[in-house]
C-alpha atoms as a PDB file:
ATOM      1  CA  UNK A   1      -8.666 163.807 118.225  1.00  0.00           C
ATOM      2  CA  UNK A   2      -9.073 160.263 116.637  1.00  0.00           C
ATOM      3  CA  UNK A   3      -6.460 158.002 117.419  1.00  0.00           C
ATOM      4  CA  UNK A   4      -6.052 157.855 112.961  1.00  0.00           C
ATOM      5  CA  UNK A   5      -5.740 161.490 112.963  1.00  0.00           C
ATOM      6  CA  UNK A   6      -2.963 161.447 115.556  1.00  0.00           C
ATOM      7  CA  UNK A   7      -0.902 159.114 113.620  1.00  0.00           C
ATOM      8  CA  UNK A   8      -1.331 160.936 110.825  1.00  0.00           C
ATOM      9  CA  UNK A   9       0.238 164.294 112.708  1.00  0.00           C
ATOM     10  CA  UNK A  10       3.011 162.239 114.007  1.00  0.00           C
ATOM     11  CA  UNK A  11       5.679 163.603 111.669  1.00  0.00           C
ATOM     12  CA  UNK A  12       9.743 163.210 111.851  1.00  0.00           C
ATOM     13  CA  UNK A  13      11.517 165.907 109.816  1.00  0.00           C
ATOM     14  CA  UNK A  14      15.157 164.551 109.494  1.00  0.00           C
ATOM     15  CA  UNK A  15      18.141 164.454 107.143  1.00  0.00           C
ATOM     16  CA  UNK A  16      18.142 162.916 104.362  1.00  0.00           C
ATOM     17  CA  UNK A  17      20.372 159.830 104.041  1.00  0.00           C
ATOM     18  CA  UNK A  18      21.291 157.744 100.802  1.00  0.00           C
ATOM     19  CA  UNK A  19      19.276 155.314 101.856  1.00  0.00           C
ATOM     20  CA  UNK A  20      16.678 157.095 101.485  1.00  0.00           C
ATOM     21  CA  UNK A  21      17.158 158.046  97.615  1.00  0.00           C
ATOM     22  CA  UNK A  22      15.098 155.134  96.126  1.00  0.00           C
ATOM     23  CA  UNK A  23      11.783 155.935  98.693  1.00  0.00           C
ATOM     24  CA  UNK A  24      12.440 159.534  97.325  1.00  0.00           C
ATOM     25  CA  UNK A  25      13.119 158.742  93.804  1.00  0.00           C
ATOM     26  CA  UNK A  26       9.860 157.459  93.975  1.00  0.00           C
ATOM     27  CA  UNK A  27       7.736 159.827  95.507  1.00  0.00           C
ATOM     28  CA  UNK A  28       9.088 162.216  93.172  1.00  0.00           C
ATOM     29  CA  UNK A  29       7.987 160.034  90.171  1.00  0.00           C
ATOM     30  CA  UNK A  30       4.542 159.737  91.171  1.00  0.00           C
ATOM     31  CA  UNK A  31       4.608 163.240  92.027  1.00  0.00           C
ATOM     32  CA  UNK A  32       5.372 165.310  89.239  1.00  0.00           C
ATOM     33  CA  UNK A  33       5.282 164.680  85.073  1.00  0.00           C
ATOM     34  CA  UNK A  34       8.469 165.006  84.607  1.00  0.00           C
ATOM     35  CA  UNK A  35      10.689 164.033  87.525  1.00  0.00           C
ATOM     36  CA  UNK A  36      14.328 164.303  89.119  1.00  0.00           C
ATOM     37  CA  UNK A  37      16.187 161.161  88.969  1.00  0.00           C
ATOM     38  CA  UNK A  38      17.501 159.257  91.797  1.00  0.00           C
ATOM     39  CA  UNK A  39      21.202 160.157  91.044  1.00  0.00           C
ATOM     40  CA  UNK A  40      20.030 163.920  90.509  1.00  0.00           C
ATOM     41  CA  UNK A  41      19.077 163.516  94.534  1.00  0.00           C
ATOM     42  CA  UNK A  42      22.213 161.905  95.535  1.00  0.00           C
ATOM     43  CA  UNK A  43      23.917 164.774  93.518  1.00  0.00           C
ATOM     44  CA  UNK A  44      22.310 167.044  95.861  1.00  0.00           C
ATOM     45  CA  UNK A  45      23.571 164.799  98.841  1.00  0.00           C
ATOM     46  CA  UNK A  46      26.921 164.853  97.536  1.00  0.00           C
ATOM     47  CA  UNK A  47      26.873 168.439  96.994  1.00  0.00           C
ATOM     48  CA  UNK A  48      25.780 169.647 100.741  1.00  0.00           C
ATOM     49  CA  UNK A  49      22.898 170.974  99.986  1.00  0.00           C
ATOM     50  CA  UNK A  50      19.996 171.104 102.769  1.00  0.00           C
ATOM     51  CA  UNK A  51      18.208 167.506 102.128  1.00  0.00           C
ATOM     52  CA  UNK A  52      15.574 166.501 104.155  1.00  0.00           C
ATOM     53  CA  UNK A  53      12.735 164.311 104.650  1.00  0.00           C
ATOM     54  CA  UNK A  54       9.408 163.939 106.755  1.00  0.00           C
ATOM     55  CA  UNK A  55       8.574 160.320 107.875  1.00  0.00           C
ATOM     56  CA  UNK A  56       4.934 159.471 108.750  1.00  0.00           C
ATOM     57  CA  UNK A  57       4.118 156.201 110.474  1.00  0.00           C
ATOM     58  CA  UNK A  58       7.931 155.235 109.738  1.00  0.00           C
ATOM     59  CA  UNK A  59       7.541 156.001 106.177  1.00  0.00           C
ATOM     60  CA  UNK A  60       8.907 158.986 103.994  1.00  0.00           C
ATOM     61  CA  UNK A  61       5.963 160.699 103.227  1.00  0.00           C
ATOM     62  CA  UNK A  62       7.578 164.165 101.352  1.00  0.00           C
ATOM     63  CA  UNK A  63      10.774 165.487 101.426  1.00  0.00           C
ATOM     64  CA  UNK A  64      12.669 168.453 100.393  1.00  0.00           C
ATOM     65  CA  UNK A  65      15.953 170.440  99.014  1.00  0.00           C
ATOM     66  CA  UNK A  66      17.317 173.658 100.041  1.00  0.00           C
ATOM     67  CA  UNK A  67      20.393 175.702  98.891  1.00  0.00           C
ATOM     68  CA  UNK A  68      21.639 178.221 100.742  1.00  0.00           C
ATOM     69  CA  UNK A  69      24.346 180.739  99.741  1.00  0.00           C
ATOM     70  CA  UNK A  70      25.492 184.417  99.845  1.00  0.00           C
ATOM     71  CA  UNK A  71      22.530 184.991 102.333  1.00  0.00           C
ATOM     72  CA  UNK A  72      19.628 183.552 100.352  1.00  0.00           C
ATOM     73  CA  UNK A  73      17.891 180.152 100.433  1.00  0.00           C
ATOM     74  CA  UNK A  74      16.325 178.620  97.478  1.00  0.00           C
ATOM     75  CA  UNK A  75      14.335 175.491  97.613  1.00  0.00           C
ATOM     76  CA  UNK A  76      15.188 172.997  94.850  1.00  0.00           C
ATOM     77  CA  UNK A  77      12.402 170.992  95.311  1.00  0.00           C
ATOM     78  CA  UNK A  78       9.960 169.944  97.690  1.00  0.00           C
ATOM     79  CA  UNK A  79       7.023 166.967  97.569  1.00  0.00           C
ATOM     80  CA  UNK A  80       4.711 165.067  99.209  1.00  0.00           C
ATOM     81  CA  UNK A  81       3.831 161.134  98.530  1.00  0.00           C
ATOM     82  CA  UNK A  82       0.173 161.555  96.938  1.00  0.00           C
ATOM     83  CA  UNK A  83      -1.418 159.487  99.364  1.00  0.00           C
ATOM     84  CA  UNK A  84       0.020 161.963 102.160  1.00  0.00           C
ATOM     85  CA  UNK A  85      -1.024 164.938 100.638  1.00  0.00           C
ATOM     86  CA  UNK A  86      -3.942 167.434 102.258  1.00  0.00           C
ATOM     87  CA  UNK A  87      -2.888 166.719 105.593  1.00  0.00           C
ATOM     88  CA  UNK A  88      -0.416 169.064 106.588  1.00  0.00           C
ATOM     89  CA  UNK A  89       2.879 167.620 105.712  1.00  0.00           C
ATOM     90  CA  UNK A  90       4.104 170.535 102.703  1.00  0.00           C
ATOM     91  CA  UNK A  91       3.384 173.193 105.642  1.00  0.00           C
ATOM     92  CA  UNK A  92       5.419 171.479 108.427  1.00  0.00           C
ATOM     93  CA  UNK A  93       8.351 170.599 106.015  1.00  0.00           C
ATOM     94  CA  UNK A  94       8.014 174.719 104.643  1.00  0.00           C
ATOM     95  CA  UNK A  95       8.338 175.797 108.301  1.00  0.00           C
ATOM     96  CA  UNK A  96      11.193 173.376 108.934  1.00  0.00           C
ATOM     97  CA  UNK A  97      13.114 174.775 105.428  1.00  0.00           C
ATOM     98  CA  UNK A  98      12.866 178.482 106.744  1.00  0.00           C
ATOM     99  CA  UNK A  99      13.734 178.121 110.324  1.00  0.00           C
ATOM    100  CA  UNK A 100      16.679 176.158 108.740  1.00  0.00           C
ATOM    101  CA  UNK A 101      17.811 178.802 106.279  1.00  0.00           C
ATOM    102  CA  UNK A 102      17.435 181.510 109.199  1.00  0.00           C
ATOM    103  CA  UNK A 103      20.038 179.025 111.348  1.00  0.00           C
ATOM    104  CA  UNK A 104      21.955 179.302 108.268  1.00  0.00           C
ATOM    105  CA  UNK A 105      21.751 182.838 108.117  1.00  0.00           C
ATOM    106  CA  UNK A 106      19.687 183.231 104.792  1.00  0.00           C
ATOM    107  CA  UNK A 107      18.033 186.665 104.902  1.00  0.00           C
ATOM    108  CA  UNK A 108      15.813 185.327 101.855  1.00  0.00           C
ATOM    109  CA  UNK A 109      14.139 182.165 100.598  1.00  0.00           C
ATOM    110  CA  UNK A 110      13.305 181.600  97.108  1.00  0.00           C
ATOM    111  CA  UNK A 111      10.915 179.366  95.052  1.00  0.00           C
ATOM    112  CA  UNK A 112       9.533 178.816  91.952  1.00  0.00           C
ATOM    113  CA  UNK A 113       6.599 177.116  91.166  1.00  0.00           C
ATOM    114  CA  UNK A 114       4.546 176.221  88.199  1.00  0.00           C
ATOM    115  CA  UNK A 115       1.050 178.574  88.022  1.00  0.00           C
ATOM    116  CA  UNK A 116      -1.216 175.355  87.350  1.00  0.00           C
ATOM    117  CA  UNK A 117       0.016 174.299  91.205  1.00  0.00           C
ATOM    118  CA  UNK A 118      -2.645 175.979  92.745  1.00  0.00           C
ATOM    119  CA  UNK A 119      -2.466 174.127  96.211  1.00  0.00           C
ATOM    120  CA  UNK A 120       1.152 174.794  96.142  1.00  0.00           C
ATOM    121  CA  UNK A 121       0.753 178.778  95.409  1.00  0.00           C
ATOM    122  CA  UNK A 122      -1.895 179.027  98.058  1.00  0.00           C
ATOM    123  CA  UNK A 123       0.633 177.074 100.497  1.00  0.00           C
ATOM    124  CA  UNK A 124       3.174 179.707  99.980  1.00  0.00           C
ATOM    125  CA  UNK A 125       1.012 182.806  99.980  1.00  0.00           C
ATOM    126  CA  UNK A 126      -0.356 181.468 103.169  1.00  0.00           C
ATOM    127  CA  UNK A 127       3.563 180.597 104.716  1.00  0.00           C
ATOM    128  CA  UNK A 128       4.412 184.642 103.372  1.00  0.00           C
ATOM    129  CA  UNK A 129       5.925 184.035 100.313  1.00  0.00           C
ATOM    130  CA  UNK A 130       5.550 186.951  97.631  1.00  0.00           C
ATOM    131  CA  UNK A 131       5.067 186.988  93.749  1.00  0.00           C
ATOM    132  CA  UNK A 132       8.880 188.663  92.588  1.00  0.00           C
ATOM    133  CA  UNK A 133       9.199 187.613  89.088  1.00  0.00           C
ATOM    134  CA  UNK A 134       8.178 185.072  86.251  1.00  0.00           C
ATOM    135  CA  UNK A 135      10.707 183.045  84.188  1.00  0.00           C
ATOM    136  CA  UNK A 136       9.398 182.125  80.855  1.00  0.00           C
ATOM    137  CA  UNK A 137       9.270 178.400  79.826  1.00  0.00           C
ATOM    138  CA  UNK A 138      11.109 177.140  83.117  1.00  0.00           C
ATOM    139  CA  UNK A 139       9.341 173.667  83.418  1.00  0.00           C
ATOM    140  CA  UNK A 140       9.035 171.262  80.609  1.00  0.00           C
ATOM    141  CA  UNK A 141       5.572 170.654  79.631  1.00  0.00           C
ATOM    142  CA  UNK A 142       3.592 167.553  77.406  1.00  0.00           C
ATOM    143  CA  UNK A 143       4.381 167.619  73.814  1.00  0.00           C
ATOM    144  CA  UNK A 144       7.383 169.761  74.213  1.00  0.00           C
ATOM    145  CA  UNK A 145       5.551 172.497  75.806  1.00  0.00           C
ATOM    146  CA  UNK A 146       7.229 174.424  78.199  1.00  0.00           C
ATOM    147  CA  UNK A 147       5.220 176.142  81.740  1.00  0.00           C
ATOM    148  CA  UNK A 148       6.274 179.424  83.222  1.00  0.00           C
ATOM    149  CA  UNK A 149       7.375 179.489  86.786  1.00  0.00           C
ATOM    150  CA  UNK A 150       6.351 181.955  89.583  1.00  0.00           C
ATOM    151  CA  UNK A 151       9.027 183.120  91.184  1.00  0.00           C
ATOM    152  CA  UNK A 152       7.872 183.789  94.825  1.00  0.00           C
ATOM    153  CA  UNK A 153       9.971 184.961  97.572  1.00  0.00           C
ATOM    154  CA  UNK A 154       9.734 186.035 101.351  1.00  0.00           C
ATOM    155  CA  UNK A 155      12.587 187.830 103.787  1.00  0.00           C
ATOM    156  CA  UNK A 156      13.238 186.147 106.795  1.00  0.00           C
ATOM    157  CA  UNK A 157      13.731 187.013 110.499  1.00  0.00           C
ATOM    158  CA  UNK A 158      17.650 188.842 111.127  1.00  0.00           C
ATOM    159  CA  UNK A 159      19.102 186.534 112.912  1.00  0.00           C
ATOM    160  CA  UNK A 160      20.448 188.053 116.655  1.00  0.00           C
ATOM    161  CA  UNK A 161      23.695 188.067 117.428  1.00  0.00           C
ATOM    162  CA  UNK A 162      24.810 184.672 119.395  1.00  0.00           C
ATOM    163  CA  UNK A 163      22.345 182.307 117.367  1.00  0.00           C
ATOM    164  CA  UNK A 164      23.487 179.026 116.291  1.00  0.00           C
ATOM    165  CA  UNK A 165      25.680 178.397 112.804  1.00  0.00           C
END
């Protein structure tokens, strides 16, 4: 393996920390068309929700939002810096969101994504996720347009008796 390559695979997955909030502010601008704000994020923070990000070569690279309640995850939103993208980093920071819902006892994660995202709906077909529903003119669109979502889902493991919170 290249010594580049190895860098590149070199991810942290850890909480996400206000100080974090402008790196992810911005990732998320240059990400998607119509973005979350900053205070939107520290909302999240504030609110307990599952925040986290993945650093690469010290850097945030992506990072991502989970809720979990009543037995069922739902991730709020989940990116990758741009220049990170293709290389892994939405998989690994997937696989970290579900094994933390199953520590948190989901049963189910939840998703919706937009069905222009093609590498994202591959990404999610490929981590398990299922096509469960459709909600009409979820994302805002140019000119005023709205964009259906996909509404994918997948059940996870039971969690065994004597595992963690």
């Amino acid at each position: 393996m290249s010594q580049v390559r190895e860098e590149e695979s070199a991810i942290t997955i850890r909480p996400m920390q206000s100080t974090d909030l402008a790196r992810v502010a911005d990732i998320e601008k240059r990400g998607y068309a119509f973005p979350w704000s900053e205070n939107i994020f520290r909302d999240c923070l504030r609110a307990g929700y599952s925040c986290w990000v993945a650093e690469a070569r010290h850097c945030v690279a992506g990072y991502a939002v989970l809720s979990v309640a009543a037995g069922e995850s739902h991730v709020l939103n989940i990116c990758i810096d741009p220049a990170w993208q293709r290389l892994g980093l939405g998989r690994q920071l997937m696989q970290h969101l579900m094994a933390r819902a199953h520590e948190y006892g989901a049963r189910r994660m939840l998703l919706e994504v937009r069905p222009s995202n093609e590498g994202a709906r591959r990404l999610y077909h490929e981590l398990g996720f299922n096509e469960i529903g459709l909600r009409r003119a979820y994302y805002p669109g140019k000119g005023g347009m709205r964009e259906d979502a996909l509404v994918l889902a997948m059940e996870l493991p039971a969690r065994h008796q004597g595992e963690g919170a």
